[in-house]
Protein backbone atom coordinates (compact mmCIF):
# COMPACT_ATOMS: atom_id res chain seq x y z
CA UNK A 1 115.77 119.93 145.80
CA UNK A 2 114.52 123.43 145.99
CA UNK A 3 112.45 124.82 143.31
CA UNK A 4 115.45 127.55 142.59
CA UNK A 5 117.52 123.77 141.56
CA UNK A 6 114.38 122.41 139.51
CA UNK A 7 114.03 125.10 137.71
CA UNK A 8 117.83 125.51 136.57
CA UNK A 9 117.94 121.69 136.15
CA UNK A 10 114.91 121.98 133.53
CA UNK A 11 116.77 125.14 132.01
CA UNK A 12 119.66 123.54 131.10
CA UNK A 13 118.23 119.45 130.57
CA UNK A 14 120.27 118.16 133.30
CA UNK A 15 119.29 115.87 135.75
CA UNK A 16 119.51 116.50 139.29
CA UNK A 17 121.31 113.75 141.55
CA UNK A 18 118.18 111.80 142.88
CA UNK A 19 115.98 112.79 140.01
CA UNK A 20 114.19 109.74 138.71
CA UNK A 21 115.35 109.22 134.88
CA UNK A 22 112.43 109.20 132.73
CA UNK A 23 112.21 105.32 130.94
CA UNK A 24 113.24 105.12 127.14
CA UNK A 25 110.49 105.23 124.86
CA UNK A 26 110.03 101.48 124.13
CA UNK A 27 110.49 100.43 120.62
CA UNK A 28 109.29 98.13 118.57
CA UNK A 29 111.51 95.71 115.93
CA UNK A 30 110.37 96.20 112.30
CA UNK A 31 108.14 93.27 111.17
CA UNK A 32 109.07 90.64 109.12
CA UNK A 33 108.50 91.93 105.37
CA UNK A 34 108.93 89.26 103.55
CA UNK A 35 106.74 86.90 105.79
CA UNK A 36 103.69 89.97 105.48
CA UNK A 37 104.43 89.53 101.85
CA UNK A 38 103.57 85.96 102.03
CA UNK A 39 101.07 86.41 104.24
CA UNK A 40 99.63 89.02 102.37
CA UNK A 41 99.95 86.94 99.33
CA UNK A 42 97.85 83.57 101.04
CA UNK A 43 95.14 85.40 102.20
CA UNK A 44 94.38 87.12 99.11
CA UNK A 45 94.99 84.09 97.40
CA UNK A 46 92.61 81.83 99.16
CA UNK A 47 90.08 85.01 98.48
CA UNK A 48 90.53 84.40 94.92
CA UNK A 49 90.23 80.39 95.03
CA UNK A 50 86.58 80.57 97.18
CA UNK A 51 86.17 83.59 94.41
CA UNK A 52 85.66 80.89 91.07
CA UNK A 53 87.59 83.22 89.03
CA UNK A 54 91.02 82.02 87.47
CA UNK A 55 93.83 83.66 88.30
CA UNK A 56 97.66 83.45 89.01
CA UNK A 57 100.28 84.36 91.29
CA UNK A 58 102.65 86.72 89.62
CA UNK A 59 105.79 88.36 90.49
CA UNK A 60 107.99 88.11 93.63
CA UNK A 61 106.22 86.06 95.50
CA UNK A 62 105.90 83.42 92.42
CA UNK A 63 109.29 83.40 91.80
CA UNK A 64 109.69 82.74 95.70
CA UNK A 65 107.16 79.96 94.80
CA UNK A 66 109.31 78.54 91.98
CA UNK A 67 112.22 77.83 94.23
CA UNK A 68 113.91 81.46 93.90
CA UNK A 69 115.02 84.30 96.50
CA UNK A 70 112.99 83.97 99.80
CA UNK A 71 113.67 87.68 100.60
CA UNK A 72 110.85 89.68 99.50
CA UNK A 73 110.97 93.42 99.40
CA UNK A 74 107.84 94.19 97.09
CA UNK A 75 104.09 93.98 96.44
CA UNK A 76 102.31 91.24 95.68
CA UNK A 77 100.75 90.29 91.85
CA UNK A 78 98.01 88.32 90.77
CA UNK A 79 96.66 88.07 87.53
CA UNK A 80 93.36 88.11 86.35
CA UNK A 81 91.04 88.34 83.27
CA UNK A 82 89.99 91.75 82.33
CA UNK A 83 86.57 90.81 82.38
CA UNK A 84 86.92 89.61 86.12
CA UNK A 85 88.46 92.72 87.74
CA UNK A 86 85.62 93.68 88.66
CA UNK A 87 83.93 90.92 90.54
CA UNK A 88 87.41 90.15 91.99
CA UNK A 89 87.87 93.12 93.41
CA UNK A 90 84.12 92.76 94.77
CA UNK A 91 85.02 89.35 96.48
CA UNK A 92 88.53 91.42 98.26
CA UNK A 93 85.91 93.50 99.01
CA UNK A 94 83.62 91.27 100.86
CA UNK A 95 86.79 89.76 102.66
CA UNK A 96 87.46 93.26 104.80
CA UNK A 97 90.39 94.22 101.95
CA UNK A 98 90.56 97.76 101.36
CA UNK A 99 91.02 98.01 97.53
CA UNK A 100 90.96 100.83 95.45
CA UNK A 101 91.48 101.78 92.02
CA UNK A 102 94.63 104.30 90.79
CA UNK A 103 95.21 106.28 87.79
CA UNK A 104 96.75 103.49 85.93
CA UNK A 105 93.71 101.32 83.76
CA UNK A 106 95.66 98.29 84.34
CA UNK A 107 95.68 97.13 87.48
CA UNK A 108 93.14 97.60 91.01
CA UNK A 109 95.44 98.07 94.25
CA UNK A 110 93.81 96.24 97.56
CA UNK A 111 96.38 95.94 100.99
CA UNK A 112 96.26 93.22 103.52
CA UNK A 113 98.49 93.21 106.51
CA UNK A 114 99.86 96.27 105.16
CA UNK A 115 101.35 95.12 101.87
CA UNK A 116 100.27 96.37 98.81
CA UNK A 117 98.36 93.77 96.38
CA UNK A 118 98.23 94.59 92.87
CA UNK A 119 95.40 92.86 91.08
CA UNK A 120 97.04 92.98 87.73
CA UNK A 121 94.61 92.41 84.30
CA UNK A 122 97.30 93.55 81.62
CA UNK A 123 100.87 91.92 81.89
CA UNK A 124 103.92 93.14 80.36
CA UNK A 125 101.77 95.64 77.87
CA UNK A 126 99.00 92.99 76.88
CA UNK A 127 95.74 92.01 78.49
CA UNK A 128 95.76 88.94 80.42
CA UNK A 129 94.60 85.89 78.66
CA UNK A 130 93.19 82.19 79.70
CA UNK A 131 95.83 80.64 78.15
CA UNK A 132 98.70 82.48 80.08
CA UNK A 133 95.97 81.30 83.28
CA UNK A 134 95.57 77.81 82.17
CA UNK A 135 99.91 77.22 81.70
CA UNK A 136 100.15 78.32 85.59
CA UNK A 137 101.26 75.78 87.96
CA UNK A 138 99.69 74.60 91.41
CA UNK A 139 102.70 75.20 93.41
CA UNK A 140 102.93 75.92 97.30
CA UNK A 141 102.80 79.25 98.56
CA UNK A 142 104.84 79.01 101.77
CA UNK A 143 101.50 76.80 103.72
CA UNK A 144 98.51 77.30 100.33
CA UNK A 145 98.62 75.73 96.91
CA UNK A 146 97.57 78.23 94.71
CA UNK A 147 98.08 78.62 90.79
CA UNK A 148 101.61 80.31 90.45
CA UNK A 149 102.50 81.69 86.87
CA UNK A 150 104.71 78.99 84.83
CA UNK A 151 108.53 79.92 84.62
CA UNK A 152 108.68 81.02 80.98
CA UNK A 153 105.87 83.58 81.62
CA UNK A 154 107.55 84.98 84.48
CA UNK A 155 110.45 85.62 82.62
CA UNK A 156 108.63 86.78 79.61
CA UNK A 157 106.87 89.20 82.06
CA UNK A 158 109.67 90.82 83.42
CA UNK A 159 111.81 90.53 80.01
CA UNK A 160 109.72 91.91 78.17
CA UNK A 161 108.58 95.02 80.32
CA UNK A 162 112.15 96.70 80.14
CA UNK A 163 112.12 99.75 78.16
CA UNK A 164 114.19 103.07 78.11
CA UNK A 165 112.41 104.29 80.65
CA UNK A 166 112.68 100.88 83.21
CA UNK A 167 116.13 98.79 82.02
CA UNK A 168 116.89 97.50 85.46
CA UNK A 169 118.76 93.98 84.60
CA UNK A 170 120.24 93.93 88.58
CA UNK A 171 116.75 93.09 89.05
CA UNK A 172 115.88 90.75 86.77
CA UNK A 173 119.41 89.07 86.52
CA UNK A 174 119.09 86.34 89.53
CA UNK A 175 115.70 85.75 88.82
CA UNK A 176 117.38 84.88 85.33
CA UNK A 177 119.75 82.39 87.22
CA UNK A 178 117.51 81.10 89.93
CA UNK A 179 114.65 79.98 87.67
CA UNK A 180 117.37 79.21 84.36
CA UNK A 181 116.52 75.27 84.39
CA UNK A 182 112.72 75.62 84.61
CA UNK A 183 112.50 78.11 81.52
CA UNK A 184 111.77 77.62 77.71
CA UNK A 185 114.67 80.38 76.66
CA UNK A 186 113.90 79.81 73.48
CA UNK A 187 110.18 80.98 73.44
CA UNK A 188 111.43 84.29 75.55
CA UNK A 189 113.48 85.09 72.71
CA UNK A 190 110.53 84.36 70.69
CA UNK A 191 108.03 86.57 72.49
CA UNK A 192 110.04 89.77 73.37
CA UNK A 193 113.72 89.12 71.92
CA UNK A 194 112.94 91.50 68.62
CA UNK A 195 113.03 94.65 71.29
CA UNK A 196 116.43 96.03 71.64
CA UNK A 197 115.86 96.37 75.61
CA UNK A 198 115.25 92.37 76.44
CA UNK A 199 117.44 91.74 72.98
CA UNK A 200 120.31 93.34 75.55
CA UNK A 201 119.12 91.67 77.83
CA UNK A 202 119.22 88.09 76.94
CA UNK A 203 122.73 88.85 75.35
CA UNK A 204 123.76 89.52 79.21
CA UNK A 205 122.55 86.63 79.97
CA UNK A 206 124.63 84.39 77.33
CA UNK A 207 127.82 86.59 78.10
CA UNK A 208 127.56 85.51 81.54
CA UNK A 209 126.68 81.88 80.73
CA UNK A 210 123.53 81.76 82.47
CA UNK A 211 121.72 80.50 79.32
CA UNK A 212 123.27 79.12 76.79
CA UNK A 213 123.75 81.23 73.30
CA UNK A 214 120.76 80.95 70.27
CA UNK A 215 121.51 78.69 67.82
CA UNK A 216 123.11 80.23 64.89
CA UNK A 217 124.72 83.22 66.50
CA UNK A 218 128.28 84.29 67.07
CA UNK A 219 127.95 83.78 70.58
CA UNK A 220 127.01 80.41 69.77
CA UNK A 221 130.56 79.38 68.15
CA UNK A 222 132.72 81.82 70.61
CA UNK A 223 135.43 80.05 71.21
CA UNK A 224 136.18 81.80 74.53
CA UNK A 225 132.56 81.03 75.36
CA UNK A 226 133.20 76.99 74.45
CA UNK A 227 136.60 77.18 76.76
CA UNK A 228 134.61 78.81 79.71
């Protein structure tokens, strides 16, 4: 090929018969999210065990842990005490965790494997408490036993945080129906049912026979409801 043909050939991107085609760039697959979630979510947890500090597994992942969806497109969410947030985030520290602390007063933000992990110390509008630590449950986290929030909370959690602002039942709604037999639905409608949002909320849930209608209600004698 003269130079003349080379040049042309660059002008105008073609490829001259006996050219050597340049190789594809090579690709990699996306990784796994929901296994780095989990990941994400035993390291930090076995950080917080050696820690001493009581805490929980909250969110996603704890529903995961609970026996609900195994596809996890979120952060992970521990709870701790207020007055730990600090020396927790010391000890992610220590570990080689990158943490760091954002506008919100709420919460400190660390990442491992690339995840986000939200080190949360106010749930649903109110400080984290040892009793909401103490009802947790040792459950499994895919290969580490850690303390996982209890059902009810979890619900109550998510319930309770829908406002005019954040109403996303699509969300919350098979969470709702994964998780229905292990819940107290009667102390969710204690805790957060007087708030039109989860008051809407739990009404969705009877209208679609998920859980079954308070006592005392209309709902409760509907007799297209009974013949369902």
């Amino acid at each position: 090929m003269t130079d003349a043909q080379g040049a042309a050939a660059r002008a105008t991107g073609l490829r001259v018969a006996g050219q050597d085609p340049q190789p594809p760039p090579q690709e990699q697959l996306p990784p796994d999210r929901s296994q780095a979630i989990l990941e994400a979510a035993k390291r930090v947890g076995a950080v917080l065990k050696r820690s001493g500090h009581p805490f929980a597994l909250a969110g996603s992942v704890a529903v995961y842990a609970h026996g609900g969806s195994d596809t996890l497109q979120h952060d992970v969410d521990f709870c701790v005490l207020p007055e730990d947030a600090e020396a927790v985030a010391g000890a992610l520290r220590s570990a080689g965790l990158t943490v760091r602390v954002p506008p919100e007063d709420w919460l400190v933000k660390a990442t491992c494997f690339d995840q986000d992990v939200d080190i949360i110390f106010e749930l649903a509008h109110r400080p984290v408490g040892a009793d909401l630590l103490a009802r947790a449950e040792e459950l499994p986290v895919d290969s580490v036993h850690m303390p996982v929030l209890a059902a009810t909370d979890l619900l109550v959690s998510l319930t309770a945080a829908f406002s005019e602002h954040h109403c996303d039942f699509g969300a919350v709604l098979p969470v709702a129906r994964s998780l229905r037999e292990k819940v107290d639905w009667d102390e969710v409608r204690r805790r957060c049912g007087d708030d039109p949002m989860p008051d809407a909320f739990l009404h969705l849930l009877e209208r679609l026979n998920v859980i079954d209608a308070a006592p005392g209600t209309a709902a409760d004698h509907d007799p297209e409801r009974e013949r369902s």
